[in-house]
N, C-alpha and C. Protein backbone atom coordinates (compact mmCIF):
# COMPACT_ATOMS: atom_id res chain seq x y z
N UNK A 1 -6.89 -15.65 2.30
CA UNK A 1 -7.06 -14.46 1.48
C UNK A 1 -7.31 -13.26 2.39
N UNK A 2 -6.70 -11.94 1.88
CA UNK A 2 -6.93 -11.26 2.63
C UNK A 2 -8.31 -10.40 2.84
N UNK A 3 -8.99 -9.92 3.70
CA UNK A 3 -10.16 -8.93 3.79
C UNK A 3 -9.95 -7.63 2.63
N UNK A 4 -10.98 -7.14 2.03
CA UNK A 4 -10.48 -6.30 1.06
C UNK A 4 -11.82 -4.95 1.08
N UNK A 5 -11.29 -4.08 1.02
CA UNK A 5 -12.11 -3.10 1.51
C UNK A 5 -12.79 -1.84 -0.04
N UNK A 6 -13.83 -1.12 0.26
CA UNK A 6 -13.72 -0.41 -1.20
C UNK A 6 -13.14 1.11 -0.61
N UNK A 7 -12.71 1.40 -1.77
CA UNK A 7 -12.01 2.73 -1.88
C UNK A 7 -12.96 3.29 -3.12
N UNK A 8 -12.25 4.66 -3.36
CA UNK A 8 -12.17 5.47 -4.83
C UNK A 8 -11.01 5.95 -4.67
N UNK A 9 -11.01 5.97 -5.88
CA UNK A 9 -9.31 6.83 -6.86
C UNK A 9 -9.81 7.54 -7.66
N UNK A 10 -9.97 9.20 -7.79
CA UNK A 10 -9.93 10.07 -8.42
C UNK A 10 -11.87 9.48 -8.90
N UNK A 11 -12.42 9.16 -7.97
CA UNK A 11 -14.15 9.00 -8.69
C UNK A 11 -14.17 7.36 -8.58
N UNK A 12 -13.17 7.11 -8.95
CA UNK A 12 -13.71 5.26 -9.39
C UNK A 12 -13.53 4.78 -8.41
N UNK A 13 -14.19 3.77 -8.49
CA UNK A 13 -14.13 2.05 -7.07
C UNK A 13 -13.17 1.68 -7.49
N UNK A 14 -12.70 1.41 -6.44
CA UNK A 14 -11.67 -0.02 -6.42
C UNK A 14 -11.86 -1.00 -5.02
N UNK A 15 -11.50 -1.89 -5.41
CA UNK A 15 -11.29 -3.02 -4.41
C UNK A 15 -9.93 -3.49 -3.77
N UNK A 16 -9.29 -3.27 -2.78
CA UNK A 16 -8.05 -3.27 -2.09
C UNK A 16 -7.61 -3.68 -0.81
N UNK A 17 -6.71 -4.79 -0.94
CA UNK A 17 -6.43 -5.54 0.78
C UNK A 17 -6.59 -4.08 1.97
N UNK A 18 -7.17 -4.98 2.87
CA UNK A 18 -7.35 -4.10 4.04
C UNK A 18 -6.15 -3.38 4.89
N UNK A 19 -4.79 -4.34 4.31
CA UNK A 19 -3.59 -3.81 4.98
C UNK A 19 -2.63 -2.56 3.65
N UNK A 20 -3.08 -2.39 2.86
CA UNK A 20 -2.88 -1.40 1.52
C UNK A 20 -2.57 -0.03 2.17
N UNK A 21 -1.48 0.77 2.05
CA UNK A 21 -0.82 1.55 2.34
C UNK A 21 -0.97 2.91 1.14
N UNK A 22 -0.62 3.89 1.59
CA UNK A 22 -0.98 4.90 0.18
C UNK A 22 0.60 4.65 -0.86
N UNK A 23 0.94 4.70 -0.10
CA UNK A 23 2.83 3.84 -0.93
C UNK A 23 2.34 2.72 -1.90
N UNK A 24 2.03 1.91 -1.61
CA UNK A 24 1.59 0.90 -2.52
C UNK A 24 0.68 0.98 -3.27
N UNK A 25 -0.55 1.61 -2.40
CA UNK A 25 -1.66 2.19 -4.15
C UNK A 25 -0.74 2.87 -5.07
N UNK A 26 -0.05 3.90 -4.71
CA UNK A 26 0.87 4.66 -5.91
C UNK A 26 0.87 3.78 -6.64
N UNK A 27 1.74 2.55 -5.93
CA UNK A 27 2.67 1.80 -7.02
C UNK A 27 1.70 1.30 -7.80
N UNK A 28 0.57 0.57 -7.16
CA UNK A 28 -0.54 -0.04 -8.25
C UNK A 28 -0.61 0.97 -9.58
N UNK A 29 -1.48 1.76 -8.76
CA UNK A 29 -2.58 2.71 -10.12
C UNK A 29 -1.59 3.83 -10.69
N UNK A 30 -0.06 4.35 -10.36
CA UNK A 30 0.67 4.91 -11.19
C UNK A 30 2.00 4.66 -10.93
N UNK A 31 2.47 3.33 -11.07
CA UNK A 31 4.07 3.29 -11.22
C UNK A 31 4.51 3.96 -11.85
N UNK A 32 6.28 4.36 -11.18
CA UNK A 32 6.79 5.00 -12.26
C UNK A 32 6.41 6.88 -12.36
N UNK A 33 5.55 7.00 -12.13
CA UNK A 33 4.54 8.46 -12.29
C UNK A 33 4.80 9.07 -11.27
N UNK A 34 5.51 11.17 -11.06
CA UNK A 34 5.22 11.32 -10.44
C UNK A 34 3.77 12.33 -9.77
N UNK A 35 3.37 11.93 -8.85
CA UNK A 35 2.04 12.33 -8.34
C UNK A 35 1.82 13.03 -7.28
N UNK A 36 0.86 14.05 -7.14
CA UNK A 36 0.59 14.33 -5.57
C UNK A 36 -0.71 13.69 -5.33
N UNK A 37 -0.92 13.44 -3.99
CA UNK A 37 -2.03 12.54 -3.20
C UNK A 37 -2.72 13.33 -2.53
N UNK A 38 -3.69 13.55 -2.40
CA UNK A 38 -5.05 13.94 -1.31
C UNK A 38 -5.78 12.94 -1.04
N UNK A 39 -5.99 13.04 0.10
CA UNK A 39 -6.87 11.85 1.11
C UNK A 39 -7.76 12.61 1.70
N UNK A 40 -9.41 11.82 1.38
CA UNK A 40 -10.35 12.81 1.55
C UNK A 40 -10.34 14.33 1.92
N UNK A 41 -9.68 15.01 1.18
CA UNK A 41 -9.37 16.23 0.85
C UNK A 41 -8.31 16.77 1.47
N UNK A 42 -7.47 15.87 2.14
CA UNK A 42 -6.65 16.41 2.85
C UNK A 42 -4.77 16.05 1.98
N UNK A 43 -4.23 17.32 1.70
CA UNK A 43 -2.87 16.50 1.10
C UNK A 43 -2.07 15.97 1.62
N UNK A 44 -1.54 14.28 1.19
CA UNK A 44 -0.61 13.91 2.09
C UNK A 44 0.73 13.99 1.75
N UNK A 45 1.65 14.47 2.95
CA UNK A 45 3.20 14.54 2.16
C UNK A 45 3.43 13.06 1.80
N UNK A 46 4.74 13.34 1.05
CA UNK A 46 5.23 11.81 0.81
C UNK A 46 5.73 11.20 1.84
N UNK A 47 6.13 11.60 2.72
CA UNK A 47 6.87 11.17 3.59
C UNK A 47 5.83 10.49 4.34
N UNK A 48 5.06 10.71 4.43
CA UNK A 48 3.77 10.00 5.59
C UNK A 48 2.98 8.91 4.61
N UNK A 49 3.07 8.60 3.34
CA UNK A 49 2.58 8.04 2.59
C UNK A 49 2.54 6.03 3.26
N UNK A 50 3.64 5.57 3.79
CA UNK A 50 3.92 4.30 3.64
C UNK A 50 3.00 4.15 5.10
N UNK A 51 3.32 5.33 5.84
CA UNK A 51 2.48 5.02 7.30
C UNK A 51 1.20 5.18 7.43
N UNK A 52 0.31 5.56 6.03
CA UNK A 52 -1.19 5.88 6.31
C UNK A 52 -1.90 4.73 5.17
N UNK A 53 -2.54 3.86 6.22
CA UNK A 53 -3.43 2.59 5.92
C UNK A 53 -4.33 2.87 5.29
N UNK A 54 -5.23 2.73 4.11
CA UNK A 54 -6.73 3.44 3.68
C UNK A 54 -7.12 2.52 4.28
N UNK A 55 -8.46 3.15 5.06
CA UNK A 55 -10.08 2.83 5.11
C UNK A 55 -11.05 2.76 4.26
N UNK A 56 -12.09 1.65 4.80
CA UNK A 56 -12.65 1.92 3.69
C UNK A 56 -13.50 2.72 3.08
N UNK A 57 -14.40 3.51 1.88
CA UNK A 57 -14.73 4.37 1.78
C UNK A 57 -13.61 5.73 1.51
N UNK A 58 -12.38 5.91 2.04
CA UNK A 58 -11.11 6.69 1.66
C UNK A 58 -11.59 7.15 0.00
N UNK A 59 -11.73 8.51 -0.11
CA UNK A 59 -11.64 9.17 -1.46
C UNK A 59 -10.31 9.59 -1.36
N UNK A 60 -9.75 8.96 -2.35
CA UNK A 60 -8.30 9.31 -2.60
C UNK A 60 -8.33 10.12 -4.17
N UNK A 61 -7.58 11.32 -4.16
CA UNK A 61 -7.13 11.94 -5.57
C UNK A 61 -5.41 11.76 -5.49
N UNK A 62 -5.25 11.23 -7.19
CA UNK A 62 -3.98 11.39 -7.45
C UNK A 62 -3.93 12.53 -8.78
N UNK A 63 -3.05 13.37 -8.61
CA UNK A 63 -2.64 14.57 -9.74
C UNK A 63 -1.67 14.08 -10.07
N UNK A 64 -1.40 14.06 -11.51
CA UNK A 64 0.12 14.30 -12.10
C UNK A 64 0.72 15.31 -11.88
N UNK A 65 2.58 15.49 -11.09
CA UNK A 65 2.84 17.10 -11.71
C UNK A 65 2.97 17.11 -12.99
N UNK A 66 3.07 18.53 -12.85
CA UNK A 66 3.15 19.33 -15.12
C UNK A 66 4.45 20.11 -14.33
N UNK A 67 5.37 20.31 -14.94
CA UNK A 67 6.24 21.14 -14.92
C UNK A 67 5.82 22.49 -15.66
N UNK A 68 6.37 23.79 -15.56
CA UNK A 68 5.84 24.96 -16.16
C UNK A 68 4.89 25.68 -15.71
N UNK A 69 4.49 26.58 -16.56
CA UNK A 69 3.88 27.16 -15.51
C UNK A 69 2.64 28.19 -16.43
């Protein structure tokens, strides 16, 4: 089994393998959805998403976009 570390998502705990990628949280906590990401306050492009591992403790925010304005 793998080591599993705590996080937050937008306030809440979660519990998540130690090798968990921000690509793959997406997919967990919003398939399908699109989102922007901040990592402890910092925004991450998408493009850097599959290459940045969370740690543990990582406050992660996910936003929905809204189209409009």
């Amino acid at each position: 089994m793998s080591e599993m570390i705590p996080i937050f998502v937008n306030g809440e705990p979660h519990q998540i393998a130690a090798s968990t990628d921000l690509q793959q949280l997406k997919q967990k906590i919003a398939p399908g959805q699109q989102v922007a990401i901040a990592i402890n306050t910092e925004i991450m492009p998408r493009r850097l998403w599959a290459g940045r591992t969370l740690q543990p403790q990582d406050q992660v925010l996910m936003f929905n976009l809204v189209a409009g304005g």
